[in-house]
N, C-alpha and C. Protein backbone atom coordinates (compact mmCIF):
# COMPACT_ATOMS: atom_id res chain seq x y z
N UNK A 1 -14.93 40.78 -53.69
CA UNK A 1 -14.69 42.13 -54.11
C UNK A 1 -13.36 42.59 -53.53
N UNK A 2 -12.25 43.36 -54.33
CA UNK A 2 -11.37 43.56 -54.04
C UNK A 2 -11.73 44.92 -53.56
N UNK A 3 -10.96 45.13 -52.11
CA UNK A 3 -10.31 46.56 -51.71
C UNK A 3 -9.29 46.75 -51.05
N UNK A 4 -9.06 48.24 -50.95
CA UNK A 4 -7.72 48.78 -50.22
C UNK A 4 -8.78 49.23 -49.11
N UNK A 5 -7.30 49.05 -48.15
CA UNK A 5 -7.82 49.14 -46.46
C UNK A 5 -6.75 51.03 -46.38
N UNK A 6 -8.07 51.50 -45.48
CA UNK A 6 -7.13 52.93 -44.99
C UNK A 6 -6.90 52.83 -43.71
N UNK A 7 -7.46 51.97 -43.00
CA UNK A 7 -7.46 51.75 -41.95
C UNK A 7 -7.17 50.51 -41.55
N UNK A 8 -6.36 50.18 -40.64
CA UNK A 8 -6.37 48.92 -40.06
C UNK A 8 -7.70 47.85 -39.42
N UNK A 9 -8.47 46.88 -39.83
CA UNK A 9 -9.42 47.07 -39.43
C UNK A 9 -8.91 45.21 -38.86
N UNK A 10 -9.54 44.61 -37.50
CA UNK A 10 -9.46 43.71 -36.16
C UNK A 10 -9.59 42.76 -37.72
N UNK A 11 -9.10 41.46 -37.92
CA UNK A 11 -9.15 40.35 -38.62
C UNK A 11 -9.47 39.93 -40.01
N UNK A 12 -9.08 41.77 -40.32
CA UNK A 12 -8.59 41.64 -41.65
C UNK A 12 -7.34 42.35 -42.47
N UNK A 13 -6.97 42.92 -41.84
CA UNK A 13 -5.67 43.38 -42.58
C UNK A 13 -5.35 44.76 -41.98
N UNK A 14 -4.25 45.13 -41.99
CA UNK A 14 -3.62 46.42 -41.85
C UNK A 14 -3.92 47.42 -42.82
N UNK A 15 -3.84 48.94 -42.99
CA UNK A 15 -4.10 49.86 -43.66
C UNK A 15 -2.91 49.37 -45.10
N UNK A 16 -3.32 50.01 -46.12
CA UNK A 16 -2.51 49.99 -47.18
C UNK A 16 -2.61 48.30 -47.90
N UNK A 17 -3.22 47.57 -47.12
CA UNK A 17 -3.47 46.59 -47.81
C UNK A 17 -4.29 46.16 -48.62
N UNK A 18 -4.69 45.67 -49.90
CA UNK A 18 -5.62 44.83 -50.93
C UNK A 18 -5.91 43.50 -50.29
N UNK A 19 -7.01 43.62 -49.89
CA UNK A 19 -7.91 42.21 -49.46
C UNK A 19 -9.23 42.04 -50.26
N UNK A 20 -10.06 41.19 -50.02
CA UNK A 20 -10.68 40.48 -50.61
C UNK A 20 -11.79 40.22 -49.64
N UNK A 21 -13.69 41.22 -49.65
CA UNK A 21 -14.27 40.81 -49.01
C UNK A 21 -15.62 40.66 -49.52
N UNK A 22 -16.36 40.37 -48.72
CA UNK A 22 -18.09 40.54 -49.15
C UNK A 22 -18.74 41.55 -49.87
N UNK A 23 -19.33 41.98 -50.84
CA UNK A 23 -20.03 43.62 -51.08
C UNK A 23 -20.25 43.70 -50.02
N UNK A 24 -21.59 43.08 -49.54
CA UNK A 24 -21.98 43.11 -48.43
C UNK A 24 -21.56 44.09 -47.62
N UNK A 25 -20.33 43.26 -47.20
CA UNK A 25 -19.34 44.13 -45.24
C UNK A 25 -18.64 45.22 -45.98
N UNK A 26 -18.38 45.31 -47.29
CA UNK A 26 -18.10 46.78 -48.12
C UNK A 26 -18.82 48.43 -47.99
N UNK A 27 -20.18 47.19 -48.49
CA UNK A 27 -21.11 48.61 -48.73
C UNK A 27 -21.70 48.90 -47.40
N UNK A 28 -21.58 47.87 -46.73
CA UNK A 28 -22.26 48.41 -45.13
C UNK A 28 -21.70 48.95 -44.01
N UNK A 29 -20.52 48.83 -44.00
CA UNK A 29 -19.59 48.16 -42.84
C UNK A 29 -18.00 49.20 -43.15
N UNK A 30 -17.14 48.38 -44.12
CA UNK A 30 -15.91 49.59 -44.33
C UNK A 30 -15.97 50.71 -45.29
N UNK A 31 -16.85 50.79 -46.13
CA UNK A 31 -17.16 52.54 -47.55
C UNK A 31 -17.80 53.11 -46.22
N UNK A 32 -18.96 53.01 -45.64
CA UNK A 32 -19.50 53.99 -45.17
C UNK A 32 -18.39 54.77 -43.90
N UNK A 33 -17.62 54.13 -43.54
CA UNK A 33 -16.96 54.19 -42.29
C UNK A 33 -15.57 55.23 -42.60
N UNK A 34 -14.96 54.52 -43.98
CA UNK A 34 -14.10 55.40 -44.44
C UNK A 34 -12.88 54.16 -44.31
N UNK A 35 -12.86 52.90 -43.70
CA UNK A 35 -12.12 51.85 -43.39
C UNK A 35 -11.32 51.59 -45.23
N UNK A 36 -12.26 51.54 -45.76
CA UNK A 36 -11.36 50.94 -47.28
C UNK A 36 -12.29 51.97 -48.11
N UNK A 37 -11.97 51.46 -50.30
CA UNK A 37 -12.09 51.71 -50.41
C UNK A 37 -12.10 51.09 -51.98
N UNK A 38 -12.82 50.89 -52.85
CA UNK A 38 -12.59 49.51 -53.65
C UNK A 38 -11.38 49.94 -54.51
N UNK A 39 -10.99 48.67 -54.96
CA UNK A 39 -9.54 48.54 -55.77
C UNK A 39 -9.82 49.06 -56.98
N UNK A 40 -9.65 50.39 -57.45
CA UNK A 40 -9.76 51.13 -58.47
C UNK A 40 -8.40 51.62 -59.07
N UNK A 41 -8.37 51.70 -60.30
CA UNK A 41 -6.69 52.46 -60.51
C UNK A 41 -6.57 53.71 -59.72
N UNK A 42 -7.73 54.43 -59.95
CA UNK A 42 -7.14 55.89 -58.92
C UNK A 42 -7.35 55.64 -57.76
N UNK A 43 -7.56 54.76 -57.15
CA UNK A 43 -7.54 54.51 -55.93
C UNK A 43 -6.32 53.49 -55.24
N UNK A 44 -5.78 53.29 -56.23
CA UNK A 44 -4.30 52.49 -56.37
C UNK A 44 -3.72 53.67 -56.15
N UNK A 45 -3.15 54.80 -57.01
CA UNK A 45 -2.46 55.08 -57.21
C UNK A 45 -2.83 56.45 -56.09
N UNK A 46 -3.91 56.76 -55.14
CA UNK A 46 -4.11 57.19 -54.18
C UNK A 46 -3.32 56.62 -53.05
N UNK A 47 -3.38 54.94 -53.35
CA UNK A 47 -2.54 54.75 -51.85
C UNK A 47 -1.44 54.58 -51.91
N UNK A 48 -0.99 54.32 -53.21
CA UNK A 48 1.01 54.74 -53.20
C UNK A 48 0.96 56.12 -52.94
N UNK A 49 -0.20 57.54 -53.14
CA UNK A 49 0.65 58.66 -53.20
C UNK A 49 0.49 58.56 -51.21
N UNK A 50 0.00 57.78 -50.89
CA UNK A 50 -0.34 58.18 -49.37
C UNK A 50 0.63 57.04 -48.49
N UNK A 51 1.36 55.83 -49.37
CA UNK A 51 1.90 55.18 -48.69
C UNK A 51 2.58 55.35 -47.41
N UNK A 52 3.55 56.48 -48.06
CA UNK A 52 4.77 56.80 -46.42
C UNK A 52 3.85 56.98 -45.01
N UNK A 53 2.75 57.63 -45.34
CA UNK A 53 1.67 58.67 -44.06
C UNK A 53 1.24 56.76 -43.92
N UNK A 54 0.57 56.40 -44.79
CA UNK A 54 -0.04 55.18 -44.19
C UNK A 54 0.81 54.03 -43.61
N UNK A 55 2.02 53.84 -43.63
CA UNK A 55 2.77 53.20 -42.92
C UNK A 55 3.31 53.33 -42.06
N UNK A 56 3.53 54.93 -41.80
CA UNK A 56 3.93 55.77 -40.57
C UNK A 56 2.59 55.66 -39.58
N UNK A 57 1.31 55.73 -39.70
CA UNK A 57 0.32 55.21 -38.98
C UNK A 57 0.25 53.45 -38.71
N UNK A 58 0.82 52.73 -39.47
CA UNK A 58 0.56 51.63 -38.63
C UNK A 58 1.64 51.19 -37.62
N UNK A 59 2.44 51.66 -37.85
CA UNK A 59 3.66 51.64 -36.99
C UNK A 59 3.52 52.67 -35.47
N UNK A 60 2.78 53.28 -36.04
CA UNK A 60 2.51 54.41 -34.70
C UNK A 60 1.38 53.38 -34.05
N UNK A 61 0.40 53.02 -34.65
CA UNK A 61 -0.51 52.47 -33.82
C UNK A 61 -0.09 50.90 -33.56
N UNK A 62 1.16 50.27 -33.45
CA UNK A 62 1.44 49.51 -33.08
C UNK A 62 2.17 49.79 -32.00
N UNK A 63 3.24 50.65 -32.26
CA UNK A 63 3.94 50.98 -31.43
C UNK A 63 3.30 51.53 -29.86
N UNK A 64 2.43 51.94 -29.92
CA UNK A 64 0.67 52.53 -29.09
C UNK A 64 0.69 50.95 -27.98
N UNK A 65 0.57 49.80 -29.31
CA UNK A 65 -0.24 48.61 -28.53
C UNK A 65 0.66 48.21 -27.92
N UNK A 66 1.59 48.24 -28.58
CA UNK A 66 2.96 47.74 -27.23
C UNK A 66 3.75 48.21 -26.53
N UNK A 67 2.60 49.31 -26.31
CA UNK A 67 3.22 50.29 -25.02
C UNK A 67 1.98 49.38 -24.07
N UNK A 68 0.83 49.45 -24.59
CA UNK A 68 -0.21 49.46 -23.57
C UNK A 68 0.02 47.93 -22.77
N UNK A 69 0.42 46.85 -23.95
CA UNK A 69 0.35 45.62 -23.77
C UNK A 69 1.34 45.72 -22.48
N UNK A 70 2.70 46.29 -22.23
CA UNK A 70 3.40 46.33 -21.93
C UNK A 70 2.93 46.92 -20.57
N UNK A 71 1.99 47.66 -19.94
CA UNK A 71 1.27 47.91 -19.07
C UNK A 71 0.56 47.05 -18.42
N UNK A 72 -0.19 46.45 -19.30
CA UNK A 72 -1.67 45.28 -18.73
C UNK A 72 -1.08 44.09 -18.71
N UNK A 73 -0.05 43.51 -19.05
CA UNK A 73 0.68 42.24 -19.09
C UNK A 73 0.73 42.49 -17.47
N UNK A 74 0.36 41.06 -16.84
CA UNK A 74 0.72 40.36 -15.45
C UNK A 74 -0.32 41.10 -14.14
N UNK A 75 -1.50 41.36 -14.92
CA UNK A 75 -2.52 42.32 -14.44
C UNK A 75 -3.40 41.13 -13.47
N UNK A 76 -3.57 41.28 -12.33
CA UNK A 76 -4.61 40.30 -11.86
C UNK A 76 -5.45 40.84 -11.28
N UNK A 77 -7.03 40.60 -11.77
CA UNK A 77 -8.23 41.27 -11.48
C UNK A 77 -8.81 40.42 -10.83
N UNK A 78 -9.21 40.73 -9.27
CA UNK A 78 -9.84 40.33 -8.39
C UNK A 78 -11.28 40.35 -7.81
N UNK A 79 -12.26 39.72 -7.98
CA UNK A 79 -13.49 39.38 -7.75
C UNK A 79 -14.24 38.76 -6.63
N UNK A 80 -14.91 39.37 -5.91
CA UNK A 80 -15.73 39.16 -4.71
C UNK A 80 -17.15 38.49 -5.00
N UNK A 81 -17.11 37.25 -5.27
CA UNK A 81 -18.70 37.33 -5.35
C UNK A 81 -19.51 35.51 -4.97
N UNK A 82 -20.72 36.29 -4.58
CA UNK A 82 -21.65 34.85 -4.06
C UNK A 82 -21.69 33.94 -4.73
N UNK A 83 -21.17 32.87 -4.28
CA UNK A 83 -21.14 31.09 -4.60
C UNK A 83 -21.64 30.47 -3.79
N UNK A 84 -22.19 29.03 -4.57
CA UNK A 84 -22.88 28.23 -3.49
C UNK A 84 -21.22 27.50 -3.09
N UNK A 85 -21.87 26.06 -2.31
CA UNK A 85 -20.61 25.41 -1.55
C UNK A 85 -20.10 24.53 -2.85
N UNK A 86 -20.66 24.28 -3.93
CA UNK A 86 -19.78 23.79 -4.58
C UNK A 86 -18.71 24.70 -5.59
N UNK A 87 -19.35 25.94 -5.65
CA UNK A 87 -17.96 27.28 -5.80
C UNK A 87 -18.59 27.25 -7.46
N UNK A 88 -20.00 27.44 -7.34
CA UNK A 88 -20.53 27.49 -8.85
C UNK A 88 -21.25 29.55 -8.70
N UNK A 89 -20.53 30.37 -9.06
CA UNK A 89 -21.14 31.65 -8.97
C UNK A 89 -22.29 31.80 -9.08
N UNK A 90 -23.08 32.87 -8.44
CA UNK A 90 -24.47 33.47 -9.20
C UNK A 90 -24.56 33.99 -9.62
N UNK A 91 -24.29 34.07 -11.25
CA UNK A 91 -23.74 35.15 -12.00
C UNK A 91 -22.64 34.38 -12.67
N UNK A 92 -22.01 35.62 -12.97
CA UNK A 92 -21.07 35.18 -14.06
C UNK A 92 -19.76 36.77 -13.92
N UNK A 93 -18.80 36.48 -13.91
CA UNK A 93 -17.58 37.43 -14.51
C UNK A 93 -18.04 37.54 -16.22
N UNK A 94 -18.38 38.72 -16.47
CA UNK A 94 -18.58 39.14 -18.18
C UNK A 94 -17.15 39.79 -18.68
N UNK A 95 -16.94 40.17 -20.05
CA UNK A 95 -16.17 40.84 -20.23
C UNK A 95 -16.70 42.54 -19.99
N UNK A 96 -17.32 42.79 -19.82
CA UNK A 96 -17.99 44.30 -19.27
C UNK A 96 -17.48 44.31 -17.58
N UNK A 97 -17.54 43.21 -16.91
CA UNK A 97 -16.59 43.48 -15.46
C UNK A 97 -15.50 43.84 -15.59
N UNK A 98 -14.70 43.10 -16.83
CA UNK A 98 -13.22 43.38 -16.65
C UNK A 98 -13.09 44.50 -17.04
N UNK A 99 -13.82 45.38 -18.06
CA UNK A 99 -13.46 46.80 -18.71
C UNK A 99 -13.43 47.57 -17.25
N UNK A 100 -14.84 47.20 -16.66
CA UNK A 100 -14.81 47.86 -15.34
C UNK A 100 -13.75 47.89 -14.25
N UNK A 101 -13.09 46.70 -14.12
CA UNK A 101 -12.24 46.82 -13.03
C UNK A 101 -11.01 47.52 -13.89
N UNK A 102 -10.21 47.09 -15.14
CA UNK A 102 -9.42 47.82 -15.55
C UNK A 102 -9.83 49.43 -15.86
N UNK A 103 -10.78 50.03 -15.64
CA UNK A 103 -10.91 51.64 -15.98
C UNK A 103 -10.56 52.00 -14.44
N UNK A 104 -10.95 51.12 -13.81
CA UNK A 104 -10.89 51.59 -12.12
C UNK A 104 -9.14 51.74 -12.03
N UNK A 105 -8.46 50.95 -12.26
CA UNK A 105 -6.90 50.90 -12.43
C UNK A 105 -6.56 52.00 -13.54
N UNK A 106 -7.12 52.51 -14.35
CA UNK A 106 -7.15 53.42 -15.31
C UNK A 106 -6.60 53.35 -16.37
N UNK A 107 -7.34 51.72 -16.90
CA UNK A 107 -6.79 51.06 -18.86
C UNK A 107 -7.98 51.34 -18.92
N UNK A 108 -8.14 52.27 -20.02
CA UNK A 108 -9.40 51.90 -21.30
C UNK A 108 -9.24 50.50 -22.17
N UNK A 109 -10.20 49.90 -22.01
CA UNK A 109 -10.42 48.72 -22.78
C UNK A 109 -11.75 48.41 -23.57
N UNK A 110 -11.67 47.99 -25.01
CA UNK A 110 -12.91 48.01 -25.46
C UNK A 110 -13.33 46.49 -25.25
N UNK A 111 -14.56 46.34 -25.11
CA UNK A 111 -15.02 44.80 -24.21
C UNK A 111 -14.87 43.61 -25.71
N UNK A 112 -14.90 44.53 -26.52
CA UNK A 112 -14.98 43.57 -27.43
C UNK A 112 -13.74 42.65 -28.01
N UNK A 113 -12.53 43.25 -27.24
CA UNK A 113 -11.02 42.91 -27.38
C UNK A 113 -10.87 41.98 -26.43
N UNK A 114 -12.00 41.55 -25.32
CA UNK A 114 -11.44 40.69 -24.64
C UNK A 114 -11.79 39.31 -25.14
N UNK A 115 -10.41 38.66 -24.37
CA UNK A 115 -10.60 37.06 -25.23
C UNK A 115 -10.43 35.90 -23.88
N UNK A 116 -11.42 35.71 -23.37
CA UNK A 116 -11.93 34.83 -22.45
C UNK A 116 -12.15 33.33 -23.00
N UNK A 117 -10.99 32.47 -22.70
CA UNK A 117 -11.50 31.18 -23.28
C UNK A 117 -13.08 30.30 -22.93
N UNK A 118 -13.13 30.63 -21.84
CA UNK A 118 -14.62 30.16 -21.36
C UNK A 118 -15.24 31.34 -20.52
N UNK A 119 -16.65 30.59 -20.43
CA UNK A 119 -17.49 31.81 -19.88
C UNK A 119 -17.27 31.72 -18.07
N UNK A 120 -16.83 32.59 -17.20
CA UNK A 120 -16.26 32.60 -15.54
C UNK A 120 -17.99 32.20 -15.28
N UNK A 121 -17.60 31.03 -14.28
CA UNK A 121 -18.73 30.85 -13.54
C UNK A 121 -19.02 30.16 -12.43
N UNK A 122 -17.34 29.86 -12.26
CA UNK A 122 -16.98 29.44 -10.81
C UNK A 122 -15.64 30.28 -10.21
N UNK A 123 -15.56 29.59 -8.88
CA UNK A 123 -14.18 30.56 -8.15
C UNK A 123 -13.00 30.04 -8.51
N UNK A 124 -12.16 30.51 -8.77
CA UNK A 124 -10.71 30.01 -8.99
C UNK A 124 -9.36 31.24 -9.72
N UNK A 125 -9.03 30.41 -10.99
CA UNK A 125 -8.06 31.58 -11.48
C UNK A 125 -8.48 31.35 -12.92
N UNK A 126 -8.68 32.43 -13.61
CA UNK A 126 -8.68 32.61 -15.21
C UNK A 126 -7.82 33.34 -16.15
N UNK A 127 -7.33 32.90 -16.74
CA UNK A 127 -5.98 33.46 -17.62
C UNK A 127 -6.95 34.02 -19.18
N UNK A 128 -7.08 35.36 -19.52
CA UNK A 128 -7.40 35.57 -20.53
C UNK A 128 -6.81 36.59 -21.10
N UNK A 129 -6.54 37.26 -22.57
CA UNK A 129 -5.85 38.17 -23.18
C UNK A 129 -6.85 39.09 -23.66
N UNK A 130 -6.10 40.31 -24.28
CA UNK A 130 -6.66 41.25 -24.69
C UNK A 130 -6.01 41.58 -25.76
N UNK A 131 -6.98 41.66 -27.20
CA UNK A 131 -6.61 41.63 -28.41
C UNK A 131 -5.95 43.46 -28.52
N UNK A 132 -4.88 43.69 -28.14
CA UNK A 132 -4.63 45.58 -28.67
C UNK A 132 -4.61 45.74 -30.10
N UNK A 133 -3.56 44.96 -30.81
CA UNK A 133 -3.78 45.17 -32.38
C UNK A 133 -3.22 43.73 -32.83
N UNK A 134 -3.07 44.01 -34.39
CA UNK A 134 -3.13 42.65 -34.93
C UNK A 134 -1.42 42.09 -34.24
N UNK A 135 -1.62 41.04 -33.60
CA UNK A 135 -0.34 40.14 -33.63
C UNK A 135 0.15 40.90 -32.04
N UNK A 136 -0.42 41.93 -31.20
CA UNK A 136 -0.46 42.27 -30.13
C UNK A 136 -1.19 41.69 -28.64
N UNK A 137 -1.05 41.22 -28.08
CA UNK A 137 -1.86 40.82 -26.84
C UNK A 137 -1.36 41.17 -25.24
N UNK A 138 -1.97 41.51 -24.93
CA UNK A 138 -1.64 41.49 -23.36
C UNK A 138 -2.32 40.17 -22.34
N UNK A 139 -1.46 39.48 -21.57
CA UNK A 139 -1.89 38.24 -21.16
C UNK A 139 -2.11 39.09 -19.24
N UNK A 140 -3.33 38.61 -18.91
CA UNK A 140 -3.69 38.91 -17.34
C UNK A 140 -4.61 38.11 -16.52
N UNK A 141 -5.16 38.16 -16.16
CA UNK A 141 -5.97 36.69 -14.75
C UNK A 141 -6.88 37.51 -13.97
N UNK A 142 -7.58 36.83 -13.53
CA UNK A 142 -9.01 37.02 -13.19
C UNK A 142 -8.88 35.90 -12.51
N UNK A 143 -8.95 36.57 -11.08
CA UNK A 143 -9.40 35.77 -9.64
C UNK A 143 -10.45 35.82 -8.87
N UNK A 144 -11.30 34.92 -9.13
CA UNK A 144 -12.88 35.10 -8.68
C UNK A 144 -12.89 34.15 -7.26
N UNK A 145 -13.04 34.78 -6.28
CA UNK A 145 -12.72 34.62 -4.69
C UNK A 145 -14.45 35.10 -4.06
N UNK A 146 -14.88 33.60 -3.09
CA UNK A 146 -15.97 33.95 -2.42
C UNK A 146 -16.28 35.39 -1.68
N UNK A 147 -17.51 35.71 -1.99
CA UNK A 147 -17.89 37.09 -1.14
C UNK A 147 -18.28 36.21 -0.01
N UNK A 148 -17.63 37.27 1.48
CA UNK A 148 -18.08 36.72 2.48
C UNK A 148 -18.77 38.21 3.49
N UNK A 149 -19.75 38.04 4.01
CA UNK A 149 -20.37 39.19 5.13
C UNK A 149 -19.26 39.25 6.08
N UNK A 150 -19.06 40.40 6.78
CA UNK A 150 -18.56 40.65 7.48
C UNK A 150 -18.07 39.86 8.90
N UNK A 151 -19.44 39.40 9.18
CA UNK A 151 -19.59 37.89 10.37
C UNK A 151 -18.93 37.12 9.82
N UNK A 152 -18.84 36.50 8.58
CA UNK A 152 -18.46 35.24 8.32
C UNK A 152 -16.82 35.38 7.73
N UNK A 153 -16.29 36.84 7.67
CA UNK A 153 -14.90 36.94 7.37
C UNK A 153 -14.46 37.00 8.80
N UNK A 154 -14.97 37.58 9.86
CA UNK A 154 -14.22 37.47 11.29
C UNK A 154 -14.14 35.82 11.84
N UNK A 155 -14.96 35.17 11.06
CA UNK A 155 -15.39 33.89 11.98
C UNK A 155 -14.47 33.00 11.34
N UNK A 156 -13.60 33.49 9.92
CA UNK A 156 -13.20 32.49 9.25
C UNK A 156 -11.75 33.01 9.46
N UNK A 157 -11.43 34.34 10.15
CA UNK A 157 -9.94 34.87 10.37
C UNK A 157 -9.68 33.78 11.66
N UNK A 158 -10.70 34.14 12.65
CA UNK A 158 -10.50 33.43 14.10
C UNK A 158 -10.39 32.10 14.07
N UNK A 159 -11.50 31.04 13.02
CA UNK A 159 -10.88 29.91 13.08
C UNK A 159 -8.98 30.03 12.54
N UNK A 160 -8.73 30.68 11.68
CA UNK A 160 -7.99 30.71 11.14
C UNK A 160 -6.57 30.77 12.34
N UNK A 161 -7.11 31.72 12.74
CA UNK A 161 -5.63 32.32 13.75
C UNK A 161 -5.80 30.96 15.41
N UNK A 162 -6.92 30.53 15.69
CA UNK A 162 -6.90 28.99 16.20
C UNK A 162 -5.81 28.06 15.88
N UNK A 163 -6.40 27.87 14.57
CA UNK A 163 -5.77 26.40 13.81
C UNK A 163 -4.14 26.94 13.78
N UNK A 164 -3.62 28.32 13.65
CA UNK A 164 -1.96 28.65 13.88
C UNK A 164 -1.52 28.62 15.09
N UNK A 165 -2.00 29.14 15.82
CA UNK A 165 -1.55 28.82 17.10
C UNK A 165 -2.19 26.98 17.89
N UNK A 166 -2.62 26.24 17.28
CA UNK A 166 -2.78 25.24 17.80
C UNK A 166 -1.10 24.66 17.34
N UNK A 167 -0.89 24.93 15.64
CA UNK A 167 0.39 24.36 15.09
C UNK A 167 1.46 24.69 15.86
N UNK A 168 1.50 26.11 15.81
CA UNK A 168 2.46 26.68 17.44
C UNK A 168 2.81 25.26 18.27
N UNK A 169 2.08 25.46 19.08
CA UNK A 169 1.93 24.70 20.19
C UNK A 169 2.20 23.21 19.85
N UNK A 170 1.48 22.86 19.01
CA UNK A 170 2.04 21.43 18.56
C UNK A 170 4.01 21.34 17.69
N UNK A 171 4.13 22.35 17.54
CA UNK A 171 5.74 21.90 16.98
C UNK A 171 6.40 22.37 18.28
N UNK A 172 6.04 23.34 19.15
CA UNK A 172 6.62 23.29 20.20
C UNK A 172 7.13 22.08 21.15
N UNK A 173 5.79 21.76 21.60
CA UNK A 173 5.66 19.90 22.30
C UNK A 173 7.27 19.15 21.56
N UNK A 174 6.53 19.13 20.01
CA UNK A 174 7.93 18.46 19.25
C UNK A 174 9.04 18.49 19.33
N UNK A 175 9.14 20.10 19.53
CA UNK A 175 10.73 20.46 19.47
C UNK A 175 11.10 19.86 21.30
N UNK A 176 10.00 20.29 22.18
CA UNK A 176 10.71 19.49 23.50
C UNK A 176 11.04 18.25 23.67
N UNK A 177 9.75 17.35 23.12
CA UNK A 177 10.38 15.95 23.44
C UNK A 177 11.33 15.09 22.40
N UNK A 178 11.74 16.18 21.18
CA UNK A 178 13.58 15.88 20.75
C UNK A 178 14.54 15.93 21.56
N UNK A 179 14.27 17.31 22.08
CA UNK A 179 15.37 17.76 23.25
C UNK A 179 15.46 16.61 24.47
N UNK A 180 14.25 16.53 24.86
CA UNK A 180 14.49 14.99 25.89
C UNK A 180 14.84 13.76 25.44
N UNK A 181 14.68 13.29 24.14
CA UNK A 181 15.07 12.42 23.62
C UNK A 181 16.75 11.99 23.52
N UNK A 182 16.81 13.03 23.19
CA UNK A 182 18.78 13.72 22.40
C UNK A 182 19.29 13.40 24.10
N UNK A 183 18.70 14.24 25.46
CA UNK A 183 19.50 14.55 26.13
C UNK A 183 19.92 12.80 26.99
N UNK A 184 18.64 11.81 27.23
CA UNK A 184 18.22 10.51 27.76
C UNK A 184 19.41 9.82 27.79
N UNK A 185 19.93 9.51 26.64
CA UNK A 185 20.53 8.58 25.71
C UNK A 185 22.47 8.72 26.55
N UNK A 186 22.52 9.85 26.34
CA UNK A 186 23.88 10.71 26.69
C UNK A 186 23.88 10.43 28.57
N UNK A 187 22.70 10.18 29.11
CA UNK A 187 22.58 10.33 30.82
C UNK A 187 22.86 8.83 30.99
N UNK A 188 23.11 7.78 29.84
CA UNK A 188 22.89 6.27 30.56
C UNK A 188 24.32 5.88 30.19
């Protein structure tokens, strides 16, 4: 079934366009909504009289996405949460976390725009985009990092600050017995 789009609608066409879909996703989905509108002569000649307004809207709402894209590009969303020792989560990162952490930063995002190549379910780094409009994306990462109790973040700073000052101390030693080395040689 042929129609005209008034609206831009996610993976099928921009406003002002003649596409080609199901009755079906017609009568259910874009007539009731107001999205299209079937390919009729007066309904042709409705969207030439509306062309300029309808092209001036897709350009506005592009121009929109690549403002926003231009915002959320190089975004890294950070995650605290319980893993066993082989770094397999309990749980999962959803796309409903990420809406959450980006509203907290203050992007509205609809969950359904996110594009997660796989489902998060271990710790590491995840690179996924966000669909803004057609041929628009914003590219950002998702860093899912062990939750640790409070005990076990002091216990893992202190080994931590150990093992630096042991290195200390060991390039020190180094740097002396160069210096005795260098000086030996020159005394004979």
């Amino acid at each position: 079934m042929k129609v005209i789009l008034f609206r831009s609608v996610d993976n099928l066409g921009n406003a002002g366009e003649l596409v080609d879909v199901k009755r079906g996703y017609f009568r259910n989905y874009l007539g009731p909504r107001g999205y299209a509108r079937e390919a009729t002569g007066a309904n042709m000649a409705l969207v030439e009289s509306r062309r300029k307004k309808i092209e001036a809207m897709v350009t506005r709402e592009r121009a929109a996405a690549t403002r926003s894209a231009e915002g959320l590009n190089g975004i890294v969303l950070t995650f605290e949460l319980r893993a066993n020792e082989k770094g397999q989560l309990f749980g999962s990162v959803t796309p409903q976390d990420i809406v959450q952490a980006l509203a907290e930063k203050g992007f509205a995002v609809d969950r359904r725009k996110i594009e997660l190549s796989e489902h998060i379910k271990a710790l590491g780094e995840f690179p996924f985009r966000i669909r803004l409009y057609q041929g628009v994306y914003a590219n950002l990462k998702v860093v899912v990092e062990r939750f640790l109790r409070p005990e076990e973040r002091e216990a893992l700073e202190e080994e931590e600050r150990l093992r630096a000052e042991a290195e200390a101390a060991a390039g020190e030693e180094s740097v002396e017995a160069t210096d005795v080395e260098e000086t030996e040689p020159a005394a004979e």
